[in-house]
Protein backbone atom coordinates (compact mmCIF):
# COMPACT_ATOMS: atom_id res chain seq x y z
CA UNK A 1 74.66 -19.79 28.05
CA UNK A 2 74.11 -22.05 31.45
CA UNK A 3 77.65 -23.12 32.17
CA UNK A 4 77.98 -25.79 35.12
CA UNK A 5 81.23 -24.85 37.43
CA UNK A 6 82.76 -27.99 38.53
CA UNK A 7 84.93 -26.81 40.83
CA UNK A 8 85.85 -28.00 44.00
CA UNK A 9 88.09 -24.81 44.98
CA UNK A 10 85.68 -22.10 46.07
CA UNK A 11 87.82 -18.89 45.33
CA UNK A 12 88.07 -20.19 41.80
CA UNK A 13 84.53 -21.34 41.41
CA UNK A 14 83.39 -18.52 42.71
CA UNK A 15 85.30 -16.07 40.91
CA UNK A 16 84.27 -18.01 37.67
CA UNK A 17 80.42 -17.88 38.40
CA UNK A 18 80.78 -14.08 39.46
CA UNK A 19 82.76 -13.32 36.01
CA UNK A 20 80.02 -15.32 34.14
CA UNK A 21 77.10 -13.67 35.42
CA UNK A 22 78.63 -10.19 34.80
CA UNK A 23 78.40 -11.23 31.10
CA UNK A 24 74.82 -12.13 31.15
CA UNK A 25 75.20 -16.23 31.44
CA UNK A 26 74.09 -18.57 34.11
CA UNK A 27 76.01 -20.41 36.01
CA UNK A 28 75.90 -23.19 38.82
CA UNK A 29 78.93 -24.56 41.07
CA UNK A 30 78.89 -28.03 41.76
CA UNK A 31 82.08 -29.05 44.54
CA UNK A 32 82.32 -32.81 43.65
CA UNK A 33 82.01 -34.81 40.69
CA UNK A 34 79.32 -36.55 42.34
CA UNK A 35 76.41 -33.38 42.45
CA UNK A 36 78.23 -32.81 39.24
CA UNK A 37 76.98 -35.63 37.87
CA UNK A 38 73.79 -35.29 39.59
CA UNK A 39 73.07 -31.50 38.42
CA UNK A 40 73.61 -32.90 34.68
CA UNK A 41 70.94 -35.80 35.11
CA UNK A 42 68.34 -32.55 36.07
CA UNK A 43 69.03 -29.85 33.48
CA UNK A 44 70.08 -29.08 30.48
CA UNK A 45 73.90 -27.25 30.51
CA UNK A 46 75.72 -25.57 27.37
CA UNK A 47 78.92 -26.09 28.69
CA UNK A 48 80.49 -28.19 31.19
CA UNK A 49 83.87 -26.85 32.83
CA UNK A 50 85.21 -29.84 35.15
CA UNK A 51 88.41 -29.58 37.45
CA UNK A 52 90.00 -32.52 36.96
CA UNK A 53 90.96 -33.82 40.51
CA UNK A 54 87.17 -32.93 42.03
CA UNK A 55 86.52 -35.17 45.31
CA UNK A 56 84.27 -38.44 44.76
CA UNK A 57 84.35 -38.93 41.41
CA UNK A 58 86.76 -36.72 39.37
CA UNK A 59 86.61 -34.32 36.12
CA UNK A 60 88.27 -36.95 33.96
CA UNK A 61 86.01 -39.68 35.32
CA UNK A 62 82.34 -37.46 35.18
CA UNK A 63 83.84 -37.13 31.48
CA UNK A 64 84.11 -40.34 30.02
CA UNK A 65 81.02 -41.26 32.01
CA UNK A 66 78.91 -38.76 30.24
CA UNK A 67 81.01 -39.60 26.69
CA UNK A 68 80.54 -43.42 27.24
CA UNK A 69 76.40 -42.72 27.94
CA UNK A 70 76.18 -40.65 24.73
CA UNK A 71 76.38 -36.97 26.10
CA UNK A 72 77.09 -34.52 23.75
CA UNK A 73 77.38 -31.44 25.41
CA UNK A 74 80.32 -29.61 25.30
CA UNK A 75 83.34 -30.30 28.03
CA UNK A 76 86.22 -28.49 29.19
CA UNK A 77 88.65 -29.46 31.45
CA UNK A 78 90.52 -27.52 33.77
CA UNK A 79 93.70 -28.58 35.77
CA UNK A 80 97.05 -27.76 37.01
CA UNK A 81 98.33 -30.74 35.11
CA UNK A 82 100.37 -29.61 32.41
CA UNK A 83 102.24 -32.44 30.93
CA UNK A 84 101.21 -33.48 27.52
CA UNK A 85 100.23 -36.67 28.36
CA UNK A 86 97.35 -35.46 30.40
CA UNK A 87 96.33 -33.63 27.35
CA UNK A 88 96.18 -36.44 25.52
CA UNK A 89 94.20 -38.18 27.86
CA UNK A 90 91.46 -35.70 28.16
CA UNK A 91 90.97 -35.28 24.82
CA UNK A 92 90.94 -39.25 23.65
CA UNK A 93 88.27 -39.39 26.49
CA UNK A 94 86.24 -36.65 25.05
CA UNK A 95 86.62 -33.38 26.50
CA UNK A 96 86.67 -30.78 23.82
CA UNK A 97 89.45 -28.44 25.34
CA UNK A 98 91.63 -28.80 28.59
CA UNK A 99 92.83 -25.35 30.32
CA UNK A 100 95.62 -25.19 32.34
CA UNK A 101 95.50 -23.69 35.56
CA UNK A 102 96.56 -21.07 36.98
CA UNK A 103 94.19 -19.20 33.99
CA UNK A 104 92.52 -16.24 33.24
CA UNK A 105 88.92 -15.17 33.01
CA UNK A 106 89.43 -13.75 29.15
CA UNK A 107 91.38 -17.10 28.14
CA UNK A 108 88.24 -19.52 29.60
CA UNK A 109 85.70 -17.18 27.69
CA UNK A 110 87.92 -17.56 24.64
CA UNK A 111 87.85 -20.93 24.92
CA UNK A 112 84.43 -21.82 25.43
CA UNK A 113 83.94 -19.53 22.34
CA UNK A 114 85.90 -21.55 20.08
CA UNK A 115 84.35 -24.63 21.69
CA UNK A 116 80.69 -22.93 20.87
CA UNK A 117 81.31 -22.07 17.45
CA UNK A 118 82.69 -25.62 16.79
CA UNK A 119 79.34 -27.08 18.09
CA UNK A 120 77.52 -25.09 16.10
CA UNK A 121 79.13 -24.96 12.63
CA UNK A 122 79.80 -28.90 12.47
CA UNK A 123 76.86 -31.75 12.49
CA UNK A 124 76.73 -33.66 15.31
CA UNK A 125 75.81 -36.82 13.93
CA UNK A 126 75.48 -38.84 10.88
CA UNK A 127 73.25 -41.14 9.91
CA UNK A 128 72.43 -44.18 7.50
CA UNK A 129 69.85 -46.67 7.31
CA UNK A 130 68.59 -47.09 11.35
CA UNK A 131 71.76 -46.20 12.45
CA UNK A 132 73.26 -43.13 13.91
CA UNK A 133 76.92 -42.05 14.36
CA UNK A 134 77.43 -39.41 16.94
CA UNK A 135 80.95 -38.08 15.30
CA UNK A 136 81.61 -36.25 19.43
CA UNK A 137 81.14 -39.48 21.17
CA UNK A 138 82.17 -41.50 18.78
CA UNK A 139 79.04 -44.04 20.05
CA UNK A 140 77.17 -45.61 17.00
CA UNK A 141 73.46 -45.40 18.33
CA UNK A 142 70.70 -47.20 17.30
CA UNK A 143 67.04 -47.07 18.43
CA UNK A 144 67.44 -50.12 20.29
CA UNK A 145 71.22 -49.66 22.06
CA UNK A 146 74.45 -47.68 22.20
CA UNK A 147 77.18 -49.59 20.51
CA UNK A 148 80.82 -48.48 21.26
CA UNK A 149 83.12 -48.89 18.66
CA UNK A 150 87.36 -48.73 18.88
CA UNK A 151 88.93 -45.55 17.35
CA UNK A 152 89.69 -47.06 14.09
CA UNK A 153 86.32 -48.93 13.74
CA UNK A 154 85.02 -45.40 14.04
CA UNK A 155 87.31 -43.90 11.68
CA UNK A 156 86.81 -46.31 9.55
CA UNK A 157 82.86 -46.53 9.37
CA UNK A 158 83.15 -42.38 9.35
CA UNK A 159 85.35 -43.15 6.13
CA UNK A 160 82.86 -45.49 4.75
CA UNK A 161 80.12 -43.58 5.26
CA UNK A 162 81.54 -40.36 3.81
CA UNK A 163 82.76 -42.52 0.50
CA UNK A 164 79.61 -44.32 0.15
CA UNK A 165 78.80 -45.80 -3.39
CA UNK A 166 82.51 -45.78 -3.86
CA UNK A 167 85.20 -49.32 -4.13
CA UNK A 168 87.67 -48.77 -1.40
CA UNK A 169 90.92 -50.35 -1.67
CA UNK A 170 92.81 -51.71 1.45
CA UNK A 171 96.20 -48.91 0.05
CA UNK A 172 93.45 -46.22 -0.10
CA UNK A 173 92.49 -47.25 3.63
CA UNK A 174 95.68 -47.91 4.92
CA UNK A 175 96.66 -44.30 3.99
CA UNK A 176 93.57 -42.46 4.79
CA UNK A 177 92.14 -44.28 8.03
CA UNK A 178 95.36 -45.18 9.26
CA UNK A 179 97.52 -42.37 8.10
CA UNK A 180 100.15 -44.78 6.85
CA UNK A 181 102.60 -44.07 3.60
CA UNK A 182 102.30 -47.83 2.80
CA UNK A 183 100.11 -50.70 3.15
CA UNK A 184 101.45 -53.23 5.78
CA UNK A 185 102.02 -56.99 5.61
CA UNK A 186 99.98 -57.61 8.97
CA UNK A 187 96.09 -58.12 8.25
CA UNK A 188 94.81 -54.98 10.30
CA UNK A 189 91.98 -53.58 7.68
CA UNK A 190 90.44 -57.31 7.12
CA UNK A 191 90.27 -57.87 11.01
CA UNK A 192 89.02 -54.29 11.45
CA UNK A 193 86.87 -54.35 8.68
CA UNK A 194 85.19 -57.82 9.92
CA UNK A 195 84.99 -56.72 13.51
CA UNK A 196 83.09 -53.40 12.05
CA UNK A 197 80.88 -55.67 10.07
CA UNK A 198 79.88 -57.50 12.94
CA UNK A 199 78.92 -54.88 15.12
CA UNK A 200 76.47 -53.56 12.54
CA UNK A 201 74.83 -56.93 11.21
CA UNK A 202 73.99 -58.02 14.94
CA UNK A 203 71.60 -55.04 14.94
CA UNK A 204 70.45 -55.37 11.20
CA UNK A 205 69.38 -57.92 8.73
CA UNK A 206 71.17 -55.18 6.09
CA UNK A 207 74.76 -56.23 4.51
CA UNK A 208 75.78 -52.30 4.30
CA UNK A 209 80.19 -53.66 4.22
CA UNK A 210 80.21 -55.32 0.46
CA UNK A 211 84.14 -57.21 -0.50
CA UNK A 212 84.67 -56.39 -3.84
CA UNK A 213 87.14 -59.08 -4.39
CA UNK A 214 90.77 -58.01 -5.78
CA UNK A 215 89.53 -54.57 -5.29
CA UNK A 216 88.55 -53.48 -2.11
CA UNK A 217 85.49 -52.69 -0.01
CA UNK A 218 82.12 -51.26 -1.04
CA UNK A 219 80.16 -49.69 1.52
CA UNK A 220 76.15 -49.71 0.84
CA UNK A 221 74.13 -46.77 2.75
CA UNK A 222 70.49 -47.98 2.63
């Protein structure tokens, strides 16, 4: 694997790079988030491992810049931050893990192992008619543009797309997309589900979110 080190504490940078190399991987140190950024722009990395309060521009910040541009590379975080919030945070912005420091060598190699197999057992991306979802950056791509969707419009279209051909009712959606044990009062799947429909009719003549009236919602592939 290439791993980039972004690490602005040298004993633990360098102590990382020496451990990776004495398992047979490649690795590069980068002290800022700013050659961070600038080492990812000029090769190709397996794994990123970011400290999250680099100088310049920080771990959580090269993050969600490389998440919001459509990278899809894996991305660990590593911090002394251990509240759960922080957790939270990273992984809503798109890391795929978040270490705690202080760590060992074993328990970052486990880590990016689990992270590895992940990547390579699950599909990256689905796709339907010109469009493609990217299910780790959670950007809907097409070969014009990047369109970034909210969580639920994502959830949602990931929903639709995976129940294609089938008449979704707004209970059925309410439960699965939103995860709630009963369908609410408010309007939230018609504004969701127009919002949704915008997005993807301003980038193609296609009507792919059908109402079924007093059923539900059909959603049409190609």
């Amino acid at each position: 694997m290439k791993i980039l080190i972004a690490e602005d504490e040298r004993p633990i940078a360098n102590s990382l790079k020496k451990n990776f190399e004495e398992e047979g991987h490649s690795a590069i140190i980068a002290p800022d988030g700013e050659i961070a950024l600038e080492l990812i722009s000029q090769s190709d990395f397996d794994i990123l491992l970011l400290d999250w309060r680099m100088p310049k521009v920080t771990g959580i910040e090269v993050c969600e810049r490389l998440r919001t541009s459509g990278y899809t590379k894996a991305i660990i975080l590593l911090t002394a931050l251990s509240d759960i919030s922080n957790k939270v945070e990273a992984l809503n912005i798109g890391a795929d893990d978040y270490i705690t420091k202080p760590f060992s060598f074993d328990e970052v190699m486990a880590r990016i192992q689990a992270v590895s197999r992940r990547y390579n057992s699950v599909s990256r991306t689905v796709s339907f008619s010109s469009f493609t979802l990217n299910l780790f950056t959670r950007i809907l791509e097409t070969p014009k543009e990047s369109i970034k969707l909210s969580e639920k419009e994502f959830e949602l279209l990931k929903y639709f797309i995976d129940n294609k051909g089938l008449i979704l009712s707004k209970d059925q959606l309410c439960h699965d997309v939103w995860e709630l044990p009963f369908t609410p009062e408010t309007n939230i799947v018609e504004v969701t589900v127009k919002n949704l429909r915008k997005k993807l009719e301003e980038e193609s003549d296609k009507k792919f979110i059908k109402t079924i009236y007093g059923e539900g919602y059909l959603f049409i592939a190609d």
